[in-house]
N, C-alpha and C. Protein backbone atom coordinates (compact mmCIF):
# COMPACT_ATOMS: atom_id res chain seq x y z
N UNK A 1 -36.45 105.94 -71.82
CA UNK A 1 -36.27 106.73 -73.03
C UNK A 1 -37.04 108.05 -72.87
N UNK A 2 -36.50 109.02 -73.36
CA UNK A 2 -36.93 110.67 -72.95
C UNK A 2 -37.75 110.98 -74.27
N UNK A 3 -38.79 111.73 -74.23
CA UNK A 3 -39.31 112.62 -75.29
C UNK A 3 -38.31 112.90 -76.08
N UNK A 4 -37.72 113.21 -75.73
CA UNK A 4 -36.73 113.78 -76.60
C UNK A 4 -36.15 112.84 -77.66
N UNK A 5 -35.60 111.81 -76.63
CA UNK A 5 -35.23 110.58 -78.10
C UNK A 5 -36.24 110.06 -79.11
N UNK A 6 -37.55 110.29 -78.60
CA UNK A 6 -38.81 109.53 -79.23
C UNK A 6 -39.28 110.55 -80.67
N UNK A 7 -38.85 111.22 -80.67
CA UNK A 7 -38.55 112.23 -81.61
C UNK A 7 -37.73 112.02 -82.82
N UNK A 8 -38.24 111.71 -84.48
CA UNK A 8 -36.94 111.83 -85.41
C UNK A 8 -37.31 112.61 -85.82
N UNK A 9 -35.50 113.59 -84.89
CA UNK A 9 -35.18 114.89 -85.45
C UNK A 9 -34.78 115.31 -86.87
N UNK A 10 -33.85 114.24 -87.32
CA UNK A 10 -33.66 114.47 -89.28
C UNK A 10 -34.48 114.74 -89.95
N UNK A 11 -35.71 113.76 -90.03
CA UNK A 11 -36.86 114.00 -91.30
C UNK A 11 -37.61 115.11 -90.70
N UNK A 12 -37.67 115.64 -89.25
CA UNK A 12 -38.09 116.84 -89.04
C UNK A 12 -37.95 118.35 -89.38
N UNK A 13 -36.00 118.60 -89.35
CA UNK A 13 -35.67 119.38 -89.79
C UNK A 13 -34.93 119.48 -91.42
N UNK A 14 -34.92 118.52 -91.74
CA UNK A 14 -35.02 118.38 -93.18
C UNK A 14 -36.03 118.83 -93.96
N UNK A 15 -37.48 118.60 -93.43
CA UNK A 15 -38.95 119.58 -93.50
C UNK A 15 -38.64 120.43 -93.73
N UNK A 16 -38.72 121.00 -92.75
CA UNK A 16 -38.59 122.20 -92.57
C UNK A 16 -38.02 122.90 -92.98
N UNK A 17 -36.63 122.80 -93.42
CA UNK A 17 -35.37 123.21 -94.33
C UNK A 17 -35.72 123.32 -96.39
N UNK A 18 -36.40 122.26 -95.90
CA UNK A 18 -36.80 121.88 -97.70
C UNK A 18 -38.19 122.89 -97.70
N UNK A 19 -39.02 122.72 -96.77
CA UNK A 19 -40.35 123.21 -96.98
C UNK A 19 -40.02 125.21 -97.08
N UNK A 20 -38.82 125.25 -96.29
CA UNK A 20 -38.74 127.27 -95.97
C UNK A 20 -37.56 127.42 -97.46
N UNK A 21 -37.16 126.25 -98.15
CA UNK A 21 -36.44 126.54 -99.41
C UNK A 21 -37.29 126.95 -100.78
N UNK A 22 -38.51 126.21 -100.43
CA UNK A 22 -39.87 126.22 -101.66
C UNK A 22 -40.13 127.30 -101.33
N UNK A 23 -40.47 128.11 -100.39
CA UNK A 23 -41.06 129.06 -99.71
C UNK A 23 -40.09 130.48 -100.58
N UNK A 24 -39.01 129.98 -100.02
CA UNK A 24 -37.67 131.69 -100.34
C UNK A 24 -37.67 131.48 -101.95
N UNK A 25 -38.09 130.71 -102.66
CA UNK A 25 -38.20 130.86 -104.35
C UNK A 25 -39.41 131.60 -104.62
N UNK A 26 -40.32 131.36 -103.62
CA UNK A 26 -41.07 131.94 -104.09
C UNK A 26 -41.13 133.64 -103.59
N UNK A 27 -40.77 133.56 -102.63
CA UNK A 27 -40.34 135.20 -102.18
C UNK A 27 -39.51 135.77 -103.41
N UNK A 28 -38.43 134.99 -103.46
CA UNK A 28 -37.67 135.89 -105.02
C UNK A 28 -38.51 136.29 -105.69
N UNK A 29 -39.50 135.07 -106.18
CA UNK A 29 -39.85 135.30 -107.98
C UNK A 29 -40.71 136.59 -107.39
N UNK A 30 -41.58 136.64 -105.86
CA UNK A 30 -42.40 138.03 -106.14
C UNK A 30 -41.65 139.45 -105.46
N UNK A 31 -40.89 138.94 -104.68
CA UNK A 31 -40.44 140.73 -103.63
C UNK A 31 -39.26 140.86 -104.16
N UNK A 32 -38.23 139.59 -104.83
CA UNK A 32 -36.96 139.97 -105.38
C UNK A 32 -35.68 139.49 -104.40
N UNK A 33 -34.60 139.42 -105.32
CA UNK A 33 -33.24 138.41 -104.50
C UNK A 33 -33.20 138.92 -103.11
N UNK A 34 -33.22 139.91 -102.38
CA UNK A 34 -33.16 140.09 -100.85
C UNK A 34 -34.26 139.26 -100.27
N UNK A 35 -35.46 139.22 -100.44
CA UNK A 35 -36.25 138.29 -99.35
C UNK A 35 -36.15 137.18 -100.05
N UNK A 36 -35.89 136.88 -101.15
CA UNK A 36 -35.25 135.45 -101.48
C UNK A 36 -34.00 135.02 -100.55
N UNK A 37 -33.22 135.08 -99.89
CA UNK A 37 -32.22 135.25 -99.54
C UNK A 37 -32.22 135.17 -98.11
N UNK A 38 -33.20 136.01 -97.69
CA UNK A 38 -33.54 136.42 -96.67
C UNK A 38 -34.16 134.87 -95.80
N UNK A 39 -35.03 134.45 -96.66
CA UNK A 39 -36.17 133.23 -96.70
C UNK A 39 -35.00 132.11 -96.69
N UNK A 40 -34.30 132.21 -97.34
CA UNK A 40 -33.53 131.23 -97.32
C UNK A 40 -32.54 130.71 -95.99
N UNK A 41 -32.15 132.17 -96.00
CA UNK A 41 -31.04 131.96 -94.34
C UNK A 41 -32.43 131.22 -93.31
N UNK A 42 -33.18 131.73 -93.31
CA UNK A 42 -33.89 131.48 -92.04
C UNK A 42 -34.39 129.83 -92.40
N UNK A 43 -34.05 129.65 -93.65
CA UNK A 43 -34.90 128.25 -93.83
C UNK A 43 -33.59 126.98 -93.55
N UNK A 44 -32.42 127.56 -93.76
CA UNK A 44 -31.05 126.71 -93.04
C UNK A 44 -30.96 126.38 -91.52
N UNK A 45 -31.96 127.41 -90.74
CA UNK A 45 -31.60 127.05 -89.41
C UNK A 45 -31.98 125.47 -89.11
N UNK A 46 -32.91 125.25 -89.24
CA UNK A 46 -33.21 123.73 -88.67
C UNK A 46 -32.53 122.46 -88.96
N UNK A 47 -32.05 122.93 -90.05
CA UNK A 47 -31.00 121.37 -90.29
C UNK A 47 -29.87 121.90 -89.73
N UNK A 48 -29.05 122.91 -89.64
CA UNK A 48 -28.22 123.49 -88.88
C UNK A 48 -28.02 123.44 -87.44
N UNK A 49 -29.30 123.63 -87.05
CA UNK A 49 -29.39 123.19 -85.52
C UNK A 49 -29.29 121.72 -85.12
N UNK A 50 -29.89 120.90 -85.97
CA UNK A 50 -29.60 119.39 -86.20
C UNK A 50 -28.32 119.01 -86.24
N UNK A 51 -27.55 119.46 -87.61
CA UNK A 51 -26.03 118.91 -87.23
C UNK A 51 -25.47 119.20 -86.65
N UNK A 52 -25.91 120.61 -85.29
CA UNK A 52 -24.31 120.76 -84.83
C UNK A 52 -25.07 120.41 -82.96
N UNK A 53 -26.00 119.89 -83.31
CA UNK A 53 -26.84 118.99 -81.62
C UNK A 53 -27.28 120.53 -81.31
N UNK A 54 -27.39 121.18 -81.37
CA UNK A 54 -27.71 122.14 -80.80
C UNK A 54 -29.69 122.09 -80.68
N UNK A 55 -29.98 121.37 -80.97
CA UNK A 55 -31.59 120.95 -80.88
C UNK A 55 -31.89 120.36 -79.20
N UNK A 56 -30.99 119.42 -78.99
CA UNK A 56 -31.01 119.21 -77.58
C UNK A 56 -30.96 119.97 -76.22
N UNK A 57 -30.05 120.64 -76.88
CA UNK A 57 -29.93 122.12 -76.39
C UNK A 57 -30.60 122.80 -75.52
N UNK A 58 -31.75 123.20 -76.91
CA UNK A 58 -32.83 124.05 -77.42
C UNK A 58 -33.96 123.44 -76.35
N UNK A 59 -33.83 121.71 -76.35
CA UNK A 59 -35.04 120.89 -76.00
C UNK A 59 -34.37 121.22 -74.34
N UNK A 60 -33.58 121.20 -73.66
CA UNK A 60 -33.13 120.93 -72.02
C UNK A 60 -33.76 122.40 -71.89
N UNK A 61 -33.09 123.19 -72.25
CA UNK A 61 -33.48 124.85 -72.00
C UNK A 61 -35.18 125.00 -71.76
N UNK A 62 -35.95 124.45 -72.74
CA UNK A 62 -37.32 124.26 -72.62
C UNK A 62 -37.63 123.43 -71.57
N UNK A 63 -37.24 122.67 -71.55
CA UNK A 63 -37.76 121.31 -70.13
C UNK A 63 -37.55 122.45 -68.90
N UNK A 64 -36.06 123.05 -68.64
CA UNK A 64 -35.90 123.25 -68.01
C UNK A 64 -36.79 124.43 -67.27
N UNK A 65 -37.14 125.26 -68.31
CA UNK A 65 -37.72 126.93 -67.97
C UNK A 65 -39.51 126.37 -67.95
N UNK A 66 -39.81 125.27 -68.04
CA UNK A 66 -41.37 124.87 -68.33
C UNK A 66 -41.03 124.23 -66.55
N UNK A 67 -40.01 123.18 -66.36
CA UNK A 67 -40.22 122.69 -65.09
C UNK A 67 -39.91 124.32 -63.56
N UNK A 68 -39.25 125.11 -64.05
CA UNK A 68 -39.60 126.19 -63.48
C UNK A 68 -40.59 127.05 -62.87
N UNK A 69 -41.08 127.15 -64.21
CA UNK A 69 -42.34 127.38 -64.36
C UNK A 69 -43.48 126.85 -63.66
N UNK A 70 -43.47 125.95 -63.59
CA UNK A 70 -44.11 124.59 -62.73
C UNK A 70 -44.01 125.25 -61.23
N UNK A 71 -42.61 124.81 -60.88
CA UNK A 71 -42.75 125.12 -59.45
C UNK A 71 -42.77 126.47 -59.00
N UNK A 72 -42.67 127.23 -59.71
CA UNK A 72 -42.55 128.69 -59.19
C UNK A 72 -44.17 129.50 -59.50
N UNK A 73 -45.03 128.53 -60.06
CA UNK A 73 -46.39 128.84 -60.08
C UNK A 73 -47.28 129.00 -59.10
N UNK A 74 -46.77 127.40 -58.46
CA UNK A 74 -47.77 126.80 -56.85
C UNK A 74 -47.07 126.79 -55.65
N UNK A 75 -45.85 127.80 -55.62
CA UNK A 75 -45.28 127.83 -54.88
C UNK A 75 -45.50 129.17 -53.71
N UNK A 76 -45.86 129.08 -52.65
CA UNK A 76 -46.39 130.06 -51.55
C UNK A 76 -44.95 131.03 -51.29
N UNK A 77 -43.96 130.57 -51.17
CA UNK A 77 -42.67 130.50 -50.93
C UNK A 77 -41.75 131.98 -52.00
N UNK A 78 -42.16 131.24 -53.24
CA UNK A 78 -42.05 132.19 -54.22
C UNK A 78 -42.63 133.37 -54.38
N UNK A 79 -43.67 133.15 -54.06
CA UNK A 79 -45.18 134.31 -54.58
C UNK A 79 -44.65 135.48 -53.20
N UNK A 80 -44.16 134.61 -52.52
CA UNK A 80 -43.90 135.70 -50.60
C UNK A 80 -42.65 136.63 -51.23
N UNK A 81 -41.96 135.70 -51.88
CA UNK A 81 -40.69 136.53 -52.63
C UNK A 81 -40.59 137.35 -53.63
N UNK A 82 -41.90 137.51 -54.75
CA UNK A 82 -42.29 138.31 -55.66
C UNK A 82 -43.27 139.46 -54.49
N UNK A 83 -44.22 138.95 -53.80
CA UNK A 83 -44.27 140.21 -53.04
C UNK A 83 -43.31 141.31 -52.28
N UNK A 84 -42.45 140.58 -51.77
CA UNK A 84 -41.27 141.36 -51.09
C UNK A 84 -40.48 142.41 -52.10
N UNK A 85 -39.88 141.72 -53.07
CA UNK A 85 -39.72 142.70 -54.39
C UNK A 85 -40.09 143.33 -54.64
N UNK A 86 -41.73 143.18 -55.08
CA UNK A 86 -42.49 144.75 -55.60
C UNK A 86 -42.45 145.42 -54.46
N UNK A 87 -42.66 145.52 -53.31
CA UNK A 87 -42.59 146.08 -52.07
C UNK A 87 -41.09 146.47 -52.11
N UNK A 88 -39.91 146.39 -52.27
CA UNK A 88 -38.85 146.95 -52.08
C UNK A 88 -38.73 147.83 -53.79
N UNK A 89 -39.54 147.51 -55.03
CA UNK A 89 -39.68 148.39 -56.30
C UNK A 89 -40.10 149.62 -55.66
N UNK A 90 -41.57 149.56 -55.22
CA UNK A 90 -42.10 150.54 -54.64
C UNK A 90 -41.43 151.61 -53.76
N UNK A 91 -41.19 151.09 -52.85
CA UNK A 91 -40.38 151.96 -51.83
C UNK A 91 -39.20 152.80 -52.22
N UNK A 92 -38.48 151.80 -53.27
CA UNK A 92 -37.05 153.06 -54.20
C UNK A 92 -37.85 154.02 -54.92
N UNK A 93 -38.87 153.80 -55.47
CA UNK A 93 -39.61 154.06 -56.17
C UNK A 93 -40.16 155.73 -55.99
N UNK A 94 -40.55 155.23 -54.29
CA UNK A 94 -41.40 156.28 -53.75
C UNK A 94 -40.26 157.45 -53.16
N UNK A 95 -39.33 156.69 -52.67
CA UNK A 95 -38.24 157.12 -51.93
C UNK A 95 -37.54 158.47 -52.56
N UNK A 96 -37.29 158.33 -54.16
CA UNK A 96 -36.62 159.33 -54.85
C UNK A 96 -36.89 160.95 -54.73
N UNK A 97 -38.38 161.08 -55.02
CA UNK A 97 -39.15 161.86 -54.91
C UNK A 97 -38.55 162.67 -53.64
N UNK A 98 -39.08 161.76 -52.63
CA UNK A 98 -39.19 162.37 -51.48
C UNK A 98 -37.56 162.85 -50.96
N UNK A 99 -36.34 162.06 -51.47
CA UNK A 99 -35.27 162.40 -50.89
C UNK A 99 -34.96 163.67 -51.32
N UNK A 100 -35.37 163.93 -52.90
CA UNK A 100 -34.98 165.21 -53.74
C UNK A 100 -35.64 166.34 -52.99
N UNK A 101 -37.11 166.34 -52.62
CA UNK A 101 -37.68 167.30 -51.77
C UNK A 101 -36.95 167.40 -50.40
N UNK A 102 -36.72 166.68 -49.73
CA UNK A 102 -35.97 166.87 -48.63
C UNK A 102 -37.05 166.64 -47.22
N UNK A 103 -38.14 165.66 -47.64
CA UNK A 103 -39.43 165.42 -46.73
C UNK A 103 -38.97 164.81 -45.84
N UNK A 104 -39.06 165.21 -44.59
CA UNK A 104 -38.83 164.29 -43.32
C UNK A 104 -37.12 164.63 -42.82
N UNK A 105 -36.60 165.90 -43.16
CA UNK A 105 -35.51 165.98 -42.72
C UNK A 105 -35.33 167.62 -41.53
N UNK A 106 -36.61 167.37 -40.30
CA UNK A 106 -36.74 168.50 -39.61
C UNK A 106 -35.28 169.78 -39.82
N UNK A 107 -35.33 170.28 -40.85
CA UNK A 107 -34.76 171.32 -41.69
C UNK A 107 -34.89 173.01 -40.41
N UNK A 108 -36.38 172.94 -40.75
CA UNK A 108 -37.41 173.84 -40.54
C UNK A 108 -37.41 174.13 -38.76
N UNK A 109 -37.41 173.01 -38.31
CA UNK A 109 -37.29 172.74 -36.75
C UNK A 109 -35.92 173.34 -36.49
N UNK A 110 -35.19 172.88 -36.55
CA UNK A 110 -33.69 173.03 -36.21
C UNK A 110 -33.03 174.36 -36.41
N UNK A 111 -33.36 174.99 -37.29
CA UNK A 111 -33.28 176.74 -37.15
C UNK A 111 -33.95 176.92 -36.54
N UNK A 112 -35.44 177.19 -36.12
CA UNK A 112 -36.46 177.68 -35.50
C UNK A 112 -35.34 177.78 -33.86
N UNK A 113 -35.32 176.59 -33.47
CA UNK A 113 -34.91 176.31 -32.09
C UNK A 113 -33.57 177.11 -31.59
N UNK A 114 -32.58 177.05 -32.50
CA UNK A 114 -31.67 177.41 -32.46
C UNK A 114 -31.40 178.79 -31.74
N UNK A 115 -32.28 179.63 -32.78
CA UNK A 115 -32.33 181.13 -32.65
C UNK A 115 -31.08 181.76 -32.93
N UNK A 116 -30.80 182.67 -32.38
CA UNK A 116 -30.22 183.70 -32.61
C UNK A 116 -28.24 183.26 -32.29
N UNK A 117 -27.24 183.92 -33.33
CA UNK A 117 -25.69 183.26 -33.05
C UNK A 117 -25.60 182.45 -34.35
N UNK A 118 -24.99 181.36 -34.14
CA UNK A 118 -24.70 180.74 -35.69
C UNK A 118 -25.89 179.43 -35.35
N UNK A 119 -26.23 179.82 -36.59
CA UNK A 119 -27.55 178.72 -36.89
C UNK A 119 -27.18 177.17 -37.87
N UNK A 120 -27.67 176.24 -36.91
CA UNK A 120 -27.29 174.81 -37.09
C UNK A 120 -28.20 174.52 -38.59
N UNK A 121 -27.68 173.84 -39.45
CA UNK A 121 -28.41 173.44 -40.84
C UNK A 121 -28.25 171.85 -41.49
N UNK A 122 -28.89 171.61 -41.76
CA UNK A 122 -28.21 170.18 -42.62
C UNK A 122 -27.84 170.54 -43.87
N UNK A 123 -26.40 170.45 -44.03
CA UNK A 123 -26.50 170.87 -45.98
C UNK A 123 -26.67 169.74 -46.72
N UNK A 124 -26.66 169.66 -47.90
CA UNK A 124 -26.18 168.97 -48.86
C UNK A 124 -25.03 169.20 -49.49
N UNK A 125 -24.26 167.95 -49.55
CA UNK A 125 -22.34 168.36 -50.88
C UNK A 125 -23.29 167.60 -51.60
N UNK A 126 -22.68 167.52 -52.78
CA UNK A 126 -23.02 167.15 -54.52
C UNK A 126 -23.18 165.72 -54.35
N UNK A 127 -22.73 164.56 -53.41
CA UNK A 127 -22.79 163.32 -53.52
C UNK A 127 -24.36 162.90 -52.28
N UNK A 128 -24.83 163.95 -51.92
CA UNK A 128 -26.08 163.68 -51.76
C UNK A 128 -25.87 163.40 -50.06
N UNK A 129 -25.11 162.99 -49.41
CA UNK A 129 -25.00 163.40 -47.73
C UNK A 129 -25.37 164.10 -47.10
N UNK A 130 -26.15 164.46 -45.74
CA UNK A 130 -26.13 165.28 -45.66
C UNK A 130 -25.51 165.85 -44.14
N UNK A 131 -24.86 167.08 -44.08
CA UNK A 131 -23.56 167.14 -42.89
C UNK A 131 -23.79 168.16 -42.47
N UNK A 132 -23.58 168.22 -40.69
CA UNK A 132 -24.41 169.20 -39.99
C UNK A 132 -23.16 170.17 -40.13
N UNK A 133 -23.67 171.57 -40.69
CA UNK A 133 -22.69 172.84 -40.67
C UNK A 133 -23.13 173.91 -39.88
N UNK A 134 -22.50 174.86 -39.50
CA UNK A 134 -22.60 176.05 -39.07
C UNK A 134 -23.22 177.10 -39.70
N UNK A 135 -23.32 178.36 -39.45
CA UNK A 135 -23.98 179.53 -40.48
C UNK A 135 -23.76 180.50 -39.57
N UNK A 136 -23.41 181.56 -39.72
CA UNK A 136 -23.53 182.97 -38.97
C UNK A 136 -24.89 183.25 -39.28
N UNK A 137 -25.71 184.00 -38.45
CA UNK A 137 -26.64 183.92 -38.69
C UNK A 137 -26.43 185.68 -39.40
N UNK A 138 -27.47 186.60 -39.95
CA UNK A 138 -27.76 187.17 -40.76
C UNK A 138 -27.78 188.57 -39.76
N UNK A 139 -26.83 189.15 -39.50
CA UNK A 139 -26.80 190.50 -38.88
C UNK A 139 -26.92 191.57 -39.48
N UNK A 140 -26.06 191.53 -40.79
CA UNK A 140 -26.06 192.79 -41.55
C UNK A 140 -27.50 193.19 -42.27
N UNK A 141 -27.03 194.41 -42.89
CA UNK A 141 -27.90 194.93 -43.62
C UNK A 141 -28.35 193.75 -44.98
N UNK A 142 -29.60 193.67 -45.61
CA UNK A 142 -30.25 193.13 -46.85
C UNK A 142 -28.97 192.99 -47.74
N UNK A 143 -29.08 192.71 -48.82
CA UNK A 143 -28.31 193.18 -49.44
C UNK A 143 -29.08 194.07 -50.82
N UNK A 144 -28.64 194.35 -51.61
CA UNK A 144 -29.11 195.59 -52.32
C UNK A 144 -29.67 195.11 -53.81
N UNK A 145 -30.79 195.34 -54.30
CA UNK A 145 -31.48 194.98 -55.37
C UNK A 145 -30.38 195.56 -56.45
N UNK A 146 -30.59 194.45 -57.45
CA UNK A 146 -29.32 194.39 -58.74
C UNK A 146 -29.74 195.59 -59.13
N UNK A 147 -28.86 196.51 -59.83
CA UNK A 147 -28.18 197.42 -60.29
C UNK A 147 -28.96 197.96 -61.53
N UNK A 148 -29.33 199.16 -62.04
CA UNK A 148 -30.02 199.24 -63.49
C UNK A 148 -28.61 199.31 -64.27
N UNK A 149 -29.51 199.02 -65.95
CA UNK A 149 -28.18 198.73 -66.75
C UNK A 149 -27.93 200.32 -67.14
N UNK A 150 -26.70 199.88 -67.39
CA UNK A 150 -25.94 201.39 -68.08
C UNK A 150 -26.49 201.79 -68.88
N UNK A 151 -26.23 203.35 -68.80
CA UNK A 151 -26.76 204.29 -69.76
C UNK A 151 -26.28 203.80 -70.98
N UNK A 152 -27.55 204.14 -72.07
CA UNK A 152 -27.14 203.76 -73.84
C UNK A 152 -27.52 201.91 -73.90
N UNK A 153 -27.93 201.18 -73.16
CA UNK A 153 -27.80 200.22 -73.43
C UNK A 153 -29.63 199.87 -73.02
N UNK A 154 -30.65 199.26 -73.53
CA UNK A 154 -31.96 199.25 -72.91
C UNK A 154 -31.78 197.95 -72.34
N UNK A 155 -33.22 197.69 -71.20
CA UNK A 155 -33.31 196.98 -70.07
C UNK A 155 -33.95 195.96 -70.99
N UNK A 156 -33.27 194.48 -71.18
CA UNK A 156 -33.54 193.71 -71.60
C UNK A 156 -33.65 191.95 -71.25
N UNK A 157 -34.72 191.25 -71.14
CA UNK A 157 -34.66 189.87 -70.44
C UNK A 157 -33.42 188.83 -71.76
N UNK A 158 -32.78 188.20 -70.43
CA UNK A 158 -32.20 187.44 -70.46
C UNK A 158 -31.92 186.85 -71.89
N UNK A 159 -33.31 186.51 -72.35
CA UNK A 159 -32.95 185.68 -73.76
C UNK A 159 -33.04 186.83 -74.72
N UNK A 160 -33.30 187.67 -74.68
CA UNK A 160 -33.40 189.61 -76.10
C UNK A 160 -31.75 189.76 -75.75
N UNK A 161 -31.07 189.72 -74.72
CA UNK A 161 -29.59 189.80 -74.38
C UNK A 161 -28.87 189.37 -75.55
N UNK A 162 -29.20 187.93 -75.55
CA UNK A 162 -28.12 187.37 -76.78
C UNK A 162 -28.36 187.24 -78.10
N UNK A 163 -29.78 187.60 -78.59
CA UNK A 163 -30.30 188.28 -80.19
C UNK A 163 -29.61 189.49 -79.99
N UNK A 164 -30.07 190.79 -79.00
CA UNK A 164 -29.07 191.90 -78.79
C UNK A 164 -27.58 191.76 -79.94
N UNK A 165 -27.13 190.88 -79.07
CA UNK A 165 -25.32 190.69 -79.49
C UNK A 165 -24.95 190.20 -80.66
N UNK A 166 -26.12 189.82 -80.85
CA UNK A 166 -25.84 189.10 -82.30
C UNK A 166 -26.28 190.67 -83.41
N UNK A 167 -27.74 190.60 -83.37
CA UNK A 167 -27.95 191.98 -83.79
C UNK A 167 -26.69 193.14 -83.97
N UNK A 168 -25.72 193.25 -82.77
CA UNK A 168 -25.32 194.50 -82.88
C UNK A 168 -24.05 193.98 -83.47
N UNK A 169 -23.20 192.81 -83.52
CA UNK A 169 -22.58 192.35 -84.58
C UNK A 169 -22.74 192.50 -85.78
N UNK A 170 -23.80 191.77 -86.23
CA UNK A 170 -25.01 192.08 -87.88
C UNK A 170 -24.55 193.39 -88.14
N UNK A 171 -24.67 194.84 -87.02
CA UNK A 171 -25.13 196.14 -87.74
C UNK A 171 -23.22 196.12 -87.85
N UNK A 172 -22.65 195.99 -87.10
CA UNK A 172 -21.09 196.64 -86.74
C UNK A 172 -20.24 196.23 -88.11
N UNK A 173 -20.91 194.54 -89.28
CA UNK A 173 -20.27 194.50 -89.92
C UNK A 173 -21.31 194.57 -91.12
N UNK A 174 -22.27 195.57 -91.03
CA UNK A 174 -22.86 195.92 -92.48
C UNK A 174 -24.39 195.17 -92.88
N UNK A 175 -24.55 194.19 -92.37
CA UNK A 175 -25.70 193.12 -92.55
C UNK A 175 -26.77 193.42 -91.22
N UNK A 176 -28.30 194.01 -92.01
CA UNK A 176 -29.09 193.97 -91.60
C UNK A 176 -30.27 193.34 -91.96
């Protein structure tokens, strides 16, 4: 015979059911019909779980995750396998960083050597590969520092640009 049978479950959750029913009257009479209500649903579970067996259930699931528990405590076997894990956490972990920088991908070397003609590169495409391309290397002239702005208009950063436009809307239809 199992713990489990040695157990009477009726007058248990009948308790319990009756005892969380005294309980949700009294929640009404002080917080009002929602935690009355409230008190109540939660006080149906146990005889609920009773008639529909679902207590046994409840009881294997526990045996089961406690006898788990058990062996996966004193187990050398396991503990080798929770180390290996955090050791493979770590490493994705560490890994990200470093792939985004581009550490350990002699970049730097590989032009150097090359020299002069079309210069060997590793690129990156958008899915993160990376594929050996070509390059002409850089014969021409610099190219030429951006342009001043047109006359009538003042030299303005980036974010004064689009108050600017708005501003000169404001004046064009009357509202300043």
């Amino acid at each position: 015979m199992s713990t489990y049978d040695k157990i009477a479950w009726l007058p248990l959750c009948g308790g319990l059911t009756g005892l969380g029913l005294v309980l949700s009257y009294f929640a009404y009479r002080r917080r009002g019909l929602g935690s009355g209500l409230r008190w109540a649903a939660w006080s149906l579970l146990p005889i609920a779980a009773y008639l529909t067996g679902s207590i046994e259930m409840f009881w294997k699931m526990g045996v089961a995750i406690g006898d788990f528990a058990k062996g996966f405590a004193f187990s050398p076997r396991v503990w080798s396998g929770i180390a290996l894990a955090g050791l493979a956490v770590v490493l994705f972990v560490v890994s990200g960083p470093l792939r985004r920088r581009g550490v350990g991908r002699d970049q730097d070397r590989q032009a150097a050597e090359s020299g002069s003609g079309a210069t060997r590169a590793l690129s990156q495409d958008p899915a993160g590969r990376g594929q050996l391309a070509t390059r002409p290397a850089a014969t021409g002239p610099a190219p030429s520092p951006a342009k001043a702005p047109a006359k009538g208009r003042k030299a303005r950063n980036a974010d004064d640009d689009d108050l600017g436009d708005v501003a000169d809307i404001l004046r064009r239809h009357g509202i300043t």
